[in-house]
ModelCIF file with pLDDT and N, C-alpha, C, O atoms, coordinates in Angstrom:
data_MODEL
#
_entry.id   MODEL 
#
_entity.id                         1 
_entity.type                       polymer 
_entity.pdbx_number_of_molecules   1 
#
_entity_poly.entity_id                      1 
_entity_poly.type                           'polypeptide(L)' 
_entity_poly.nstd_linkage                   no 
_entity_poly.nstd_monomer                   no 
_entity_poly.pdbx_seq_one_letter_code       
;(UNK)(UNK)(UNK)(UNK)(UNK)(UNK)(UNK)(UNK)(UNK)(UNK)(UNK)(UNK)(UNK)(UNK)(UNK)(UNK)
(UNK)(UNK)(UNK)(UNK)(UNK)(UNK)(UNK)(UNK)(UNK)(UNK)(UNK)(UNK)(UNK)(UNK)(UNK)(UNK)
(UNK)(UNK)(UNK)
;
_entity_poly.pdbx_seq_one_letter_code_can   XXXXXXXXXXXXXXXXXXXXXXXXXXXXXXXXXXX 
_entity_poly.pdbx_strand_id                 A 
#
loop_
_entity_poly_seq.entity_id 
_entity_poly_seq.num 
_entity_poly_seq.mon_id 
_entity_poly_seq.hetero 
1 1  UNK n 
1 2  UNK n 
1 3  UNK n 
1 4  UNK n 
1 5  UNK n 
1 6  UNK n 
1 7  UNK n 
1 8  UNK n 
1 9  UNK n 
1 10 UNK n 
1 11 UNK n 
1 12 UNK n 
1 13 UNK n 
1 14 UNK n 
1 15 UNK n 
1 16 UNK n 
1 17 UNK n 
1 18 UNK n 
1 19 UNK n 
1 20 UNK n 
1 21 UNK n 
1 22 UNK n 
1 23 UNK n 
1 24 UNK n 
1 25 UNK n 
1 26 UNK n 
1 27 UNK n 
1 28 UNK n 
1 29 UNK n 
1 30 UNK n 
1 31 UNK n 
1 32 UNK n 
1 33 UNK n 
1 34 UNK n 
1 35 UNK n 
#
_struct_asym.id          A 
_struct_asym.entity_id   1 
#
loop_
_ma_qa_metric.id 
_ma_qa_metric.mode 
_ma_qa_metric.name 
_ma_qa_metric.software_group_id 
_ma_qa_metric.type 
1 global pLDDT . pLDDT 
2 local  pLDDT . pLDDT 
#
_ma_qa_metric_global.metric_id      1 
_ma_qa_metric_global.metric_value   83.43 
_ma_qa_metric_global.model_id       1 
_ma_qa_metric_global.ordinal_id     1 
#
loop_
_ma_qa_metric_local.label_asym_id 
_ma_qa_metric_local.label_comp_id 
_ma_qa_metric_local.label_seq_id 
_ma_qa_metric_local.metric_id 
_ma_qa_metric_local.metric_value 
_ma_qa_metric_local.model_id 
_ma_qa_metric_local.ordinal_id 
A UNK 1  2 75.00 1 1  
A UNK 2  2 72.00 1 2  
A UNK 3  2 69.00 1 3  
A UNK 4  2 69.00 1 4  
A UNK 5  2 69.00 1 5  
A UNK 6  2 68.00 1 6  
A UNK 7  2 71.00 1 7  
A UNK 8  2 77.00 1 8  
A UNK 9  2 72.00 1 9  
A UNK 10 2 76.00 1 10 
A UNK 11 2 77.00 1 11 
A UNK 12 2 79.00 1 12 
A UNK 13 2 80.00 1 13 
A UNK 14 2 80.00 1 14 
A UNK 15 2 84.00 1 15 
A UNK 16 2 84.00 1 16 
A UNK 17 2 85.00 1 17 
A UNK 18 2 86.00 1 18 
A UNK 19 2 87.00 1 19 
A UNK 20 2 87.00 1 20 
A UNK 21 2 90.00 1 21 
A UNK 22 2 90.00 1 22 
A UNK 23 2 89.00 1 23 
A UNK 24 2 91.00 1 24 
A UNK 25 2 92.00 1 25 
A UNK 26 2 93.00 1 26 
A UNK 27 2 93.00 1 27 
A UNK 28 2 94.00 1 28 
A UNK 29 2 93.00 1 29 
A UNK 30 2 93.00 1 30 
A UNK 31 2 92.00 1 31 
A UNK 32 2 92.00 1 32 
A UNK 33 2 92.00 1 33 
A UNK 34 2 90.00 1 34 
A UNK 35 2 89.00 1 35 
#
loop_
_atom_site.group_PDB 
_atom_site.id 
_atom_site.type_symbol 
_atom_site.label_atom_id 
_atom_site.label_alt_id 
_atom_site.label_comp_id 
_atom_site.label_asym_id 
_atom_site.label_entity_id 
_atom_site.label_seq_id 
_atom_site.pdbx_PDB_ins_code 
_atom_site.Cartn_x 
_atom_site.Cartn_y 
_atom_site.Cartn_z 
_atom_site.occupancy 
_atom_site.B_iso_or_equiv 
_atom_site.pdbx_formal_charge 
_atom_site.auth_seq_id 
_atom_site.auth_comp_id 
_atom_site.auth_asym_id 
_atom_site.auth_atom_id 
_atom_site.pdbx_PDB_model_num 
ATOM 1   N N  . UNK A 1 1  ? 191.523 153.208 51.816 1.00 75.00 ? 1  UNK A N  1 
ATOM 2   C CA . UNK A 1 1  ? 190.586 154.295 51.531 1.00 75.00 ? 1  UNK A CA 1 
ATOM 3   C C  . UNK A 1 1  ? 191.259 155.408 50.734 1.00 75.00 ? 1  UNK A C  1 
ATOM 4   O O  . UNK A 1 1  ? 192.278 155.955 51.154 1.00 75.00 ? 1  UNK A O  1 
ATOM 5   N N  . UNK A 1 2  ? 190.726 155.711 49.675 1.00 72.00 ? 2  UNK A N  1 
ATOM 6   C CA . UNK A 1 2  ? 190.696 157.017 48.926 1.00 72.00 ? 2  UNK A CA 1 
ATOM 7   C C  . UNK A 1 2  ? 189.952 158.206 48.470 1.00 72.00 ? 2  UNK A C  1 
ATOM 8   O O  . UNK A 1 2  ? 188.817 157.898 48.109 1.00 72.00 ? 2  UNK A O  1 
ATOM 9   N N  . UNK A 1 3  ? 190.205 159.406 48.374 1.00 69.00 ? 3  UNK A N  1 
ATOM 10  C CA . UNK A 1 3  ? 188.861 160.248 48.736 1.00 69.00 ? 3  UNK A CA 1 
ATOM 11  C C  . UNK A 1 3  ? 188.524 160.661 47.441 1.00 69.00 ? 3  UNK A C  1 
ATOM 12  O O  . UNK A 1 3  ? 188.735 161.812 47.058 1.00 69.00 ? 3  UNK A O  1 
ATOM 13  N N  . UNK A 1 4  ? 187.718 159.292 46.338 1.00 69.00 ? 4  UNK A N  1 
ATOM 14  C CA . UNK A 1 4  ? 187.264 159.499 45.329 1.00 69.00 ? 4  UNK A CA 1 
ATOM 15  C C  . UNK A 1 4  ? 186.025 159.008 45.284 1.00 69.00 ? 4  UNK A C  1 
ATOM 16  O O  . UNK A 1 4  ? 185.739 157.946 45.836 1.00 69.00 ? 4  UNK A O  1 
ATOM 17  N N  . UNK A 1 5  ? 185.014 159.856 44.507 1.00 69.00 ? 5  UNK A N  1 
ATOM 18  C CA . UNK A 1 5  ? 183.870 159.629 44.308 1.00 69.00 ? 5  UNK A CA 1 
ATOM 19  C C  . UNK A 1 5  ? 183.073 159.347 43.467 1.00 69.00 ? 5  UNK A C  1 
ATOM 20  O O  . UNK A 1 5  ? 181.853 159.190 43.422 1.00 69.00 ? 5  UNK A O  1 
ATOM 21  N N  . UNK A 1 6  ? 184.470 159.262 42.318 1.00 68.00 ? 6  UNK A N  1 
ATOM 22  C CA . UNK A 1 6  ? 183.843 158.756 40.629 1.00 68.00 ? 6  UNK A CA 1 
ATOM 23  C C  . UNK A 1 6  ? 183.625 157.790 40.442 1.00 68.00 ? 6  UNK A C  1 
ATOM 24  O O  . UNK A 1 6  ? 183.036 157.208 41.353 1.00 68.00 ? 6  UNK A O  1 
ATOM 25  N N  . UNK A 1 7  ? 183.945 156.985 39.163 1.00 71.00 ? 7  UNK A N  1 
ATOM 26  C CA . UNK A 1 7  ? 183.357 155.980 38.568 1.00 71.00 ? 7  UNK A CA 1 
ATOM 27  C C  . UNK A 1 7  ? 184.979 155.572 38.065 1.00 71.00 ? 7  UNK A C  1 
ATOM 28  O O  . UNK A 1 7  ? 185.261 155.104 36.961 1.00 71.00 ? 7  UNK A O  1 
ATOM 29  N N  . UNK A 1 8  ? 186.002 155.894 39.232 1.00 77.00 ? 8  UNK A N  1 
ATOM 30  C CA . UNK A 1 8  ? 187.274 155.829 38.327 1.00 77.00 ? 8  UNK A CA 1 
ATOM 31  C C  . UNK A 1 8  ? 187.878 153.918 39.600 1.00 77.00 ? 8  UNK A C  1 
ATOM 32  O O  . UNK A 1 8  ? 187.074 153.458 40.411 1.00 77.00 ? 8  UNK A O  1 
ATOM 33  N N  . UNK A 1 9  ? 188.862 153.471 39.452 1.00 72.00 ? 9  UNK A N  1 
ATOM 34  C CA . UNK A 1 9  ? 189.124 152.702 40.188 1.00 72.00 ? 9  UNK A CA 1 
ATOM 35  C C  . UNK A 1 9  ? 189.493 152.793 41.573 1.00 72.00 ? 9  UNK A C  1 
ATOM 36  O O  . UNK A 1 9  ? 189.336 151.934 42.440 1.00 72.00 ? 9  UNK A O  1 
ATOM 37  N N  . UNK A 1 10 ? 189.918 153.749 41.660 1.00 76.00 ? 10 UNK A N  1 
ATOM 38  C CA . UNK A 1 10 ? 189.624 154.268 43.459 1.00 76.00 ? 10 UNK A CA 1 
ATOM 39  C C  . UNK A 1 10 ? 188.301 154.537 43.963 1.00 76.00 ? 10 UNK A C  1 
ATOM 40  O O  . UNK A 1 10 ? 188.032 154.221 45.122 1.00 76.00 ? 10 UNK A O  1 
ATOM 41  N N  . UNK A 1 11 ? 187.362 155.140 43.145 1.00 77.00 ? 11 UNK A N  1 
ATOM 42  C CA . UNK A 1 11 ? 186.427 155.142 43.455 1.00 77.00 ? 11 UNK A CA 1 
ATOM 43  C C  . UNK A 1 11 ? 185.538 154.166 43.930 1.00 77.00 ? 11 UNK A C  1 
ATOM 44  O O  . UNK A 1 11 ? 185.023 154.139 45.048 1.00 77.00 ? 11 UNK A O  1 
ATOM 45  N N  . UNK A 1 12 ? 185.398 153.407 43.060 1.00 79.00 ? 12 UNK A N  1 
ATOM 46  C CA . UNK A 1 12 ? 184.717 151.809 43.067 1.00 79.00 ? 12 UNK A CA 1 
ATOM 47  C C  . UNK A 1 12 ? 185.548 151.311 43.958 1.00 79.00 ? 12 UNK A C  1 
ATOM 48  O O  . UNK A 1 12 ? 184.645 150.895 44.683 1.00 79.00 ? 12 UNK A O  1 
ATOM 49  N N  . UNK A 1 13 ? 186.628 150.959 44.591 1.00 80.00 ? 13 UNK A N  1 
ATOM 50  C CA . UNK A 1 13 ? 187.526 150.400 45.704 1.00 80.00 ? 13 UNK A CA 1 
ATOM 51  C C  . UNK A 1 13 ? 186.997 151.158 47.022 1.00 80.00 ? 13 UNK A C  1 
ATOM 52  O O  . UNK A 1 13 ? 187.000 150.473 48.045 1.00 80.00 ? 13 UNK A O  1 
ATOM 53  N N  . UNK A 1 14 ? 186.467 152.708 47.144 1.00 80.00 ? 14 UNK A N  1 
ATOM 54  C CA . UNK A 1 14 ? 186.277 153.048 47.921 1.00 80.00 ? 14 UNK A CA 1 
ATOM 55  C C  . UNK A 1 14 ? 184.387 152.298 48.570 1.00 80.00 ? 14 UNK A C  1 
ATOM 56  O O  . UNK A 1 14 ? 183.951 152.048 49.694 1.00 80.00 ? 14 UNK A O  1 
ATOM 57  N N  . UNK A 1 15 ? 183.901 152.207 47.438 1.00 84.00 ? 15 UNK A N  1 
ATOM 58  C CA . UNK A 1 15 ? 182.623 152.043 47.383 1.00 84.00 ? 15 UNK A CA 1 
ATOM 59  C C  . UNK A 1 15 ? 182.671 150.515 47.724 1.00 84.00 ? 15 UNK A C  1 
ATOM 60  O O  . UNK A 1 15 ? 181.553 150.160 48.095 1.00 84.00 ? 15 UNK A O  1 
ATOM 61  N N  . UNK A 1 16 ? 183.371 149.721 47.727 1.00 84.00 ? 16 UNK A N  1 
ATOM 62  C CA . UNK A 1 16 ? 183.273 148.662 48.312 1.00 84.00 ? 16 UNK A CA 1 
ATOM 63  C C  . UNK A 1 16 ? 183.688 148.193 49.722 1.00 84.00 ? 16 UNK A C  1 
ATOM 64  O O  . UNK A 1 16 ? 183.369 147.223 50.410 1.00 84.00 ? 16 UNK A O  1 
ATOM 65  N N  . UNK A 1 17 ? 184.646 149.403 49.924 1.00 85.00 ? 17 UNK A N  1 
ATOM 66  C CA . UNK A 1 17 ? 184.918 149.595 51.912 1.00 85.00 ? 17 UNK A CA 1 
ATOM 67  C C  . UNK A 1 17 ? 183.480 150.494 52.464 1.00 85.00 ? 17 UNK A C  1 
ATOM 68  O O  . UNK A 1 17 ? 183.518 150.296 53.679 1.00 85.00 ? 17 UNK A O  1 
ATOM 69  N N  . UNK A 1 18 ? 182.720 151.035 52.291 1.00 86.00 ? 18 UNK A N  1 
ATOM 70  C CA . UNK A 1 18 ? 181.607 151.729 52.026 1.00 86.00 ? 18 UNK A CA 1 
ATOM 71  C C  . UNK A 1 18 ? 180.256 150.483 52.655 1.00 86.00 ? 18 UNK A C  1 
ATOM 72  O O  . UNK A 1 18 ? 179.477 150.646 53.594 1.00 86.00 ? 18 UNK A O  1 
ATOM 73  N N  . UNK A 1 19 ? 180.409 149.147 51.619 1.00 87.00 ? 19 UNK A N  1 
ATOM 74  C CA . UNK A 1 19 ? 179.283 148.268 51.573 1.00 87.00 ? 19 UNK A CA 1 
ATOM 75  C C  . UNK A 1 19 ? 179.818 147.451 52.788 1.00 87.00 ? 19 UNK A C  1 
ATOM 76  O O  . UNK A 1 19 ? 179.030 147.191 53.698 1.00 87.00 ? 19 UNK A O  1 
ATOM 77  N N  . UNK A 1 20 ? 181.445 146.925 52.874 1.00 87.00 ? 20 UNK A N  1 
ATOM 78  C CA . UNK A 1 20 ? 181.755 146.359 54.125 1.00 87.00 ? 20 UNK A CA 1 
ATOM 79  C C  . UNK A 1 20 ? 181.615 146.916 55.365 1.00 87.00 ? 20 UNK A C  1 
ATOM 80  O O  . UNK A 1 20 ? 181.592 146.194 56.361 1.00 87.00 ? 20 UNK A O  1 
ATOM 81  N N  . UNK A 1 21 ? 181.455 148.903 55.487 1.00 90.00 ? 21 UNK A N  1 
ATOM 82  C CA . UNK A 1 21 ? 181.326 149.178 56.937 1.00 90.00 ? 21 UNK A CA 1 
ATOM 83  C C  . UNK A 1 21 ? 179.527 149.091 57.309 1.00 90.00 ? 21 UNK A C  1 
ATOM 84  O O  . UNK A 1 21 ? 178.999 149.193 58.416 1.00 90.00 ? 21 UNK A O  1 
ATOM 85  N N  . UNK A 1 22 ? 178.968 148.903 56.170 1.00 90.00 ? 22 UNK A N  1 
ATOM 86  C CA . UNK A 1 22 ? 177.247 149.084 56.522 1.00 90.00 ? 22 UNK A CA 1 
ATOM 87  C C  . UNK A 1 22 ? 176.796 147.550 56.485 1.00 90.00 ? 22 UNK A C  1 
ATOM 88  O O  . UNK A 1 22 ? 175.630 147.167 56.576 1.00 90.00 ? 22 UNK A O  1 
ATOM 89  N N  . UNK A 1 23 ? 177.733 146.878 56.360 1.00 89.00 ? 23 UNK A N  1 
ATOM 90  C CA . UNK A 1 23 ? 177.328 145.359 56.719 1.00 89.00 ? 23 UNK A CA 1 
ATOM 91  C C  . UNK A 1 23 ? 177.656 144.739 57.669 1.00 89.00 ? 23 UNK A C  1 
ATOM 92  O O  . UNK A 1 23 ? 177.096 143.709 58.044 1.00 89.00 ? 23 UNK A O  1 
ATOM 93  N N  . UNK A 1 24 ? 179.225 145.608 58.547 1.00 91.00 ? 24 UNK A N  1 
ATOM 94  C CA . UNK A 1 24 ? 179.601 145.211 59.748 1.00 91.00 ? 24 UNK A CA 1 
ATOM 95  C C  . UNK A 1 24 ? 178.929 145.468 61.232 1.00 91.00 ? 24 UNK A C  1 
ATOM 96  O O  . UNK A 1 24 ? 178.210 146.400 61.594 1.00 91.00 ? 24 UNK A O  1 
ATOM 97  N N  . UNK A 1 25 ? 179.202 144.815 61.653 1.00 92.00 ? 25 UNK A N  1 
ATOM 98  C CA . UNK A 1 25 ? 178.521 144.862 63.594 1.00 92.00 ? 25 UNK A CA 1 
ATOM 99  C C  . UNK A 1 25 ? 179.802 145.774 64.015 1.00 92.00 ? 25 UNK A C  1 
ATOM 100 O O  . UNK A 1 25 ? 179.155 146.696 64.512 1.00 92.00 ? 25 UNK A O  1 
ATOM 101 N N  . UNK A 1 26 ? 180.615 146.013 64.107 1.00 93.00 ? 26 UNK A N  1 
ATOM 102 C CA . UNK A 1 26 ? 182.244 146.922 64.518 1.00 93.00 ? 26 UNK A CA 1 
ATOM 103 C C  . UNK A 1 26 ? 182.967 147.141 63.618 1.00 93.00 ? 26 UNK A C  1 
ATOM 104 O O  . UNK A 1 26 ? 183.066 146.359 62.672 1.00 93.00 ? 26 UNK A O  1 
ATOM 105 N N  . UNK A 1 27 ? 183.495 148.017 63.687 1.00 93.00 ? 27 UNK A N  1 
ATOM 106 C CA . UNK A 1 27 ? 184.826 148.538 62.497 1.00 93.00 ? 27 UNK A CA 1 
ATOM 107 C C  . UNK A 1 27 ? 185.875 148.994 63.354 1.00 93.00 ? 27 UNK A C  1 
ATOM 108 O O  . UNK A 1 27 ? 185.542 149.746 64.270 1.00 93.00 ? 27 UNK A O  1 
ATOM 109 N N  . UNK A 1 28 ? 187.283 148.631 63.212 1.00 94.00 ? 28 UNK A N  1 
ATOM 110 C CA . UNK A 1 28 ? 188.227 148.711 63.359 1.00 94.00 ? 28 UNK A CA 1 
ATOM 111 C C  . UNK A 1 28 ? 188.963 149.899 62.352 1.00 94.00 ? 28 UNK A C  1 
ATOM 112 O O  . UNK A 1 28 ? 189.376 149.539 61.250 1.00 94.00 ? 28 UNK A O  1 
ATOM 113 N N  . UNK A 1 29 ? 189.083 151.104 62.716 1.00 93.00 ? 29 UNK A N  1 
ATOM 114 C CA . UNK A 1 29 ? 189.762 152.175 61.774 1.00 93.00 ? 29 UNK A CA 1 
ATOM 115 C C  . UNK A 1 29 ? 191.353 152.023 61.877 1.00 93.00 ? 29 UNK A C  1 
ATOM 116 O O  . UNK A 1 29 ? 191.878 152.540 62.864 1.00 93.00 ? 29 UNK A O  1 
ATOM 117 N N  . UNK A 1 30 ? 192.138 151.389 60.986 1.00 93.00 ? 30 UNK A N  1 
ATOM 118 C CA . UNK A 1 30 ? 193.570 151.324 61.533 1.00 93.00 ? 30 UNK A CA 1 
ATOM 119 C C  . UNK A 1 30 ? 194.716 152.353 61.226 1.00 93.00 ? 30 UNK A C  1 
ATOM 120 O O  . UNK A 1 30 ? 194.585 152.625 60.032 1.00 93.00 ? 30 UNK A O  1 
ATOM 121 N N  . UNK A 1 31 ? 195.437 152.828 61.576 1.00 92.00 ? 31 UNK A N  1 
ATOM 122 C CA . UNK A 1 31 ? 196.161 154.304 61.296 1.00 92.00 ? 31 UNK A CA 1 
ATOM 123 C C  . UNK A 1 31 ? 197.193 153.371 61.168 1.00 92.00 ? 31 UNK A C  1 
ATOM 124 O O  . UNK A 1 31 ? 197.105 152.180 61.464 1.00 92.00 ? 31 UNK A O  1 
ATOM 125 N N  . UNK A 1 32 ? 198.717 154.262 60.469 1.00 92.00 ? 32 UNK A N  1 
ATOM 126 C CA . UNK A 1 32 ? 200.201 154.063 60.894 1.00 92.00 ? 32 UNK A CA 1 
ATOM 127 C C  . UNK A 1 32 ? 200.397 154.926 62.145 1.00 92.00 ? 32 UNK A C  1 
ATOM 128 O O  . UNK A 1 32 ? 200.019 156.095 62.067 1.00 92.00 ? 32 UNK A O  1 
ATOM 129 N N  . UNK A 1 33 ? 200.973 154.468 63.351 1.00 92.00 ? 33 UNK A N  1 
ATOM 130 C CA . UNK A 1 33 ? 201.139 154.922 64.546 1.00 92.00 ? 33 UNK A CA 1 
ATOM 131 C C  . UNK A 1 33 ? 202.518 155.876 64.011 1.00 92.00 ? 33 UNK A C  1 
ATOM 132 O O  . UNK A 1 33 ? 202.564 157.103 63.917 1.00 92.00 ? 33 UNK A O  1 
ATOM 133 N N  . UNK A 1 34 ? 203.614 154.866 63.697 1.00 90.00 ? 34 UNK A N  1 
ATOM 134 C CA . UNK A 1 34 ? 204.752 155.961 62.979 1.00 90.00 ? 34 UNK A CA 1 
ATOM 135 C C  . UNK A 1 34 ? 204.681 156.061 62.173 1.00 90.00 ? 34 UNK A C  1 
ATOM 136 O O  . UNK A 1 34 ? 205.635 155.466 61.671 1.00 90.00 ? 34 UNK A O  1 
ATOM 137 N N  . UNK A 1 35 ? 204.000 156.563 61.316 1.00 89.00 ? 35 UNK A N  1 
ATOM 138 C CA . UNK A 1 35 ? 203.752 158.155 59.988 1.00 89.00 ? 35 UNK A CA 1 
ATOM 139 C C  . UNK A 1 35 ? 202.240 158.983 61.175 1.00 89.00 ? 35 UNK A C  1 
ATOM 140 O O  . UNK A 1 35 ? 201.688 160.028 60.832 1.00 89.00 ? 35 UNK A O  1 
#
């Protein structure tokens, strides 16, 4: 995830984690525990 909202390549990468959480039954949010 990246916090872009354009039409740039993060953007569109974001917009496709976007279509996978509104198509899923559960989402798993995963962090780094150490950072």
């Amino acid at each position: 995830l990246e916090d872009a909202h354009d039409d740039s390549l993060e953007g569109r990468m974001r917009r496709q984690t976007e279509a996978a959480v509104q198509q899923a039954d559960l989402v798993f949010m995963m962090i780094d525990a150490r950072a």
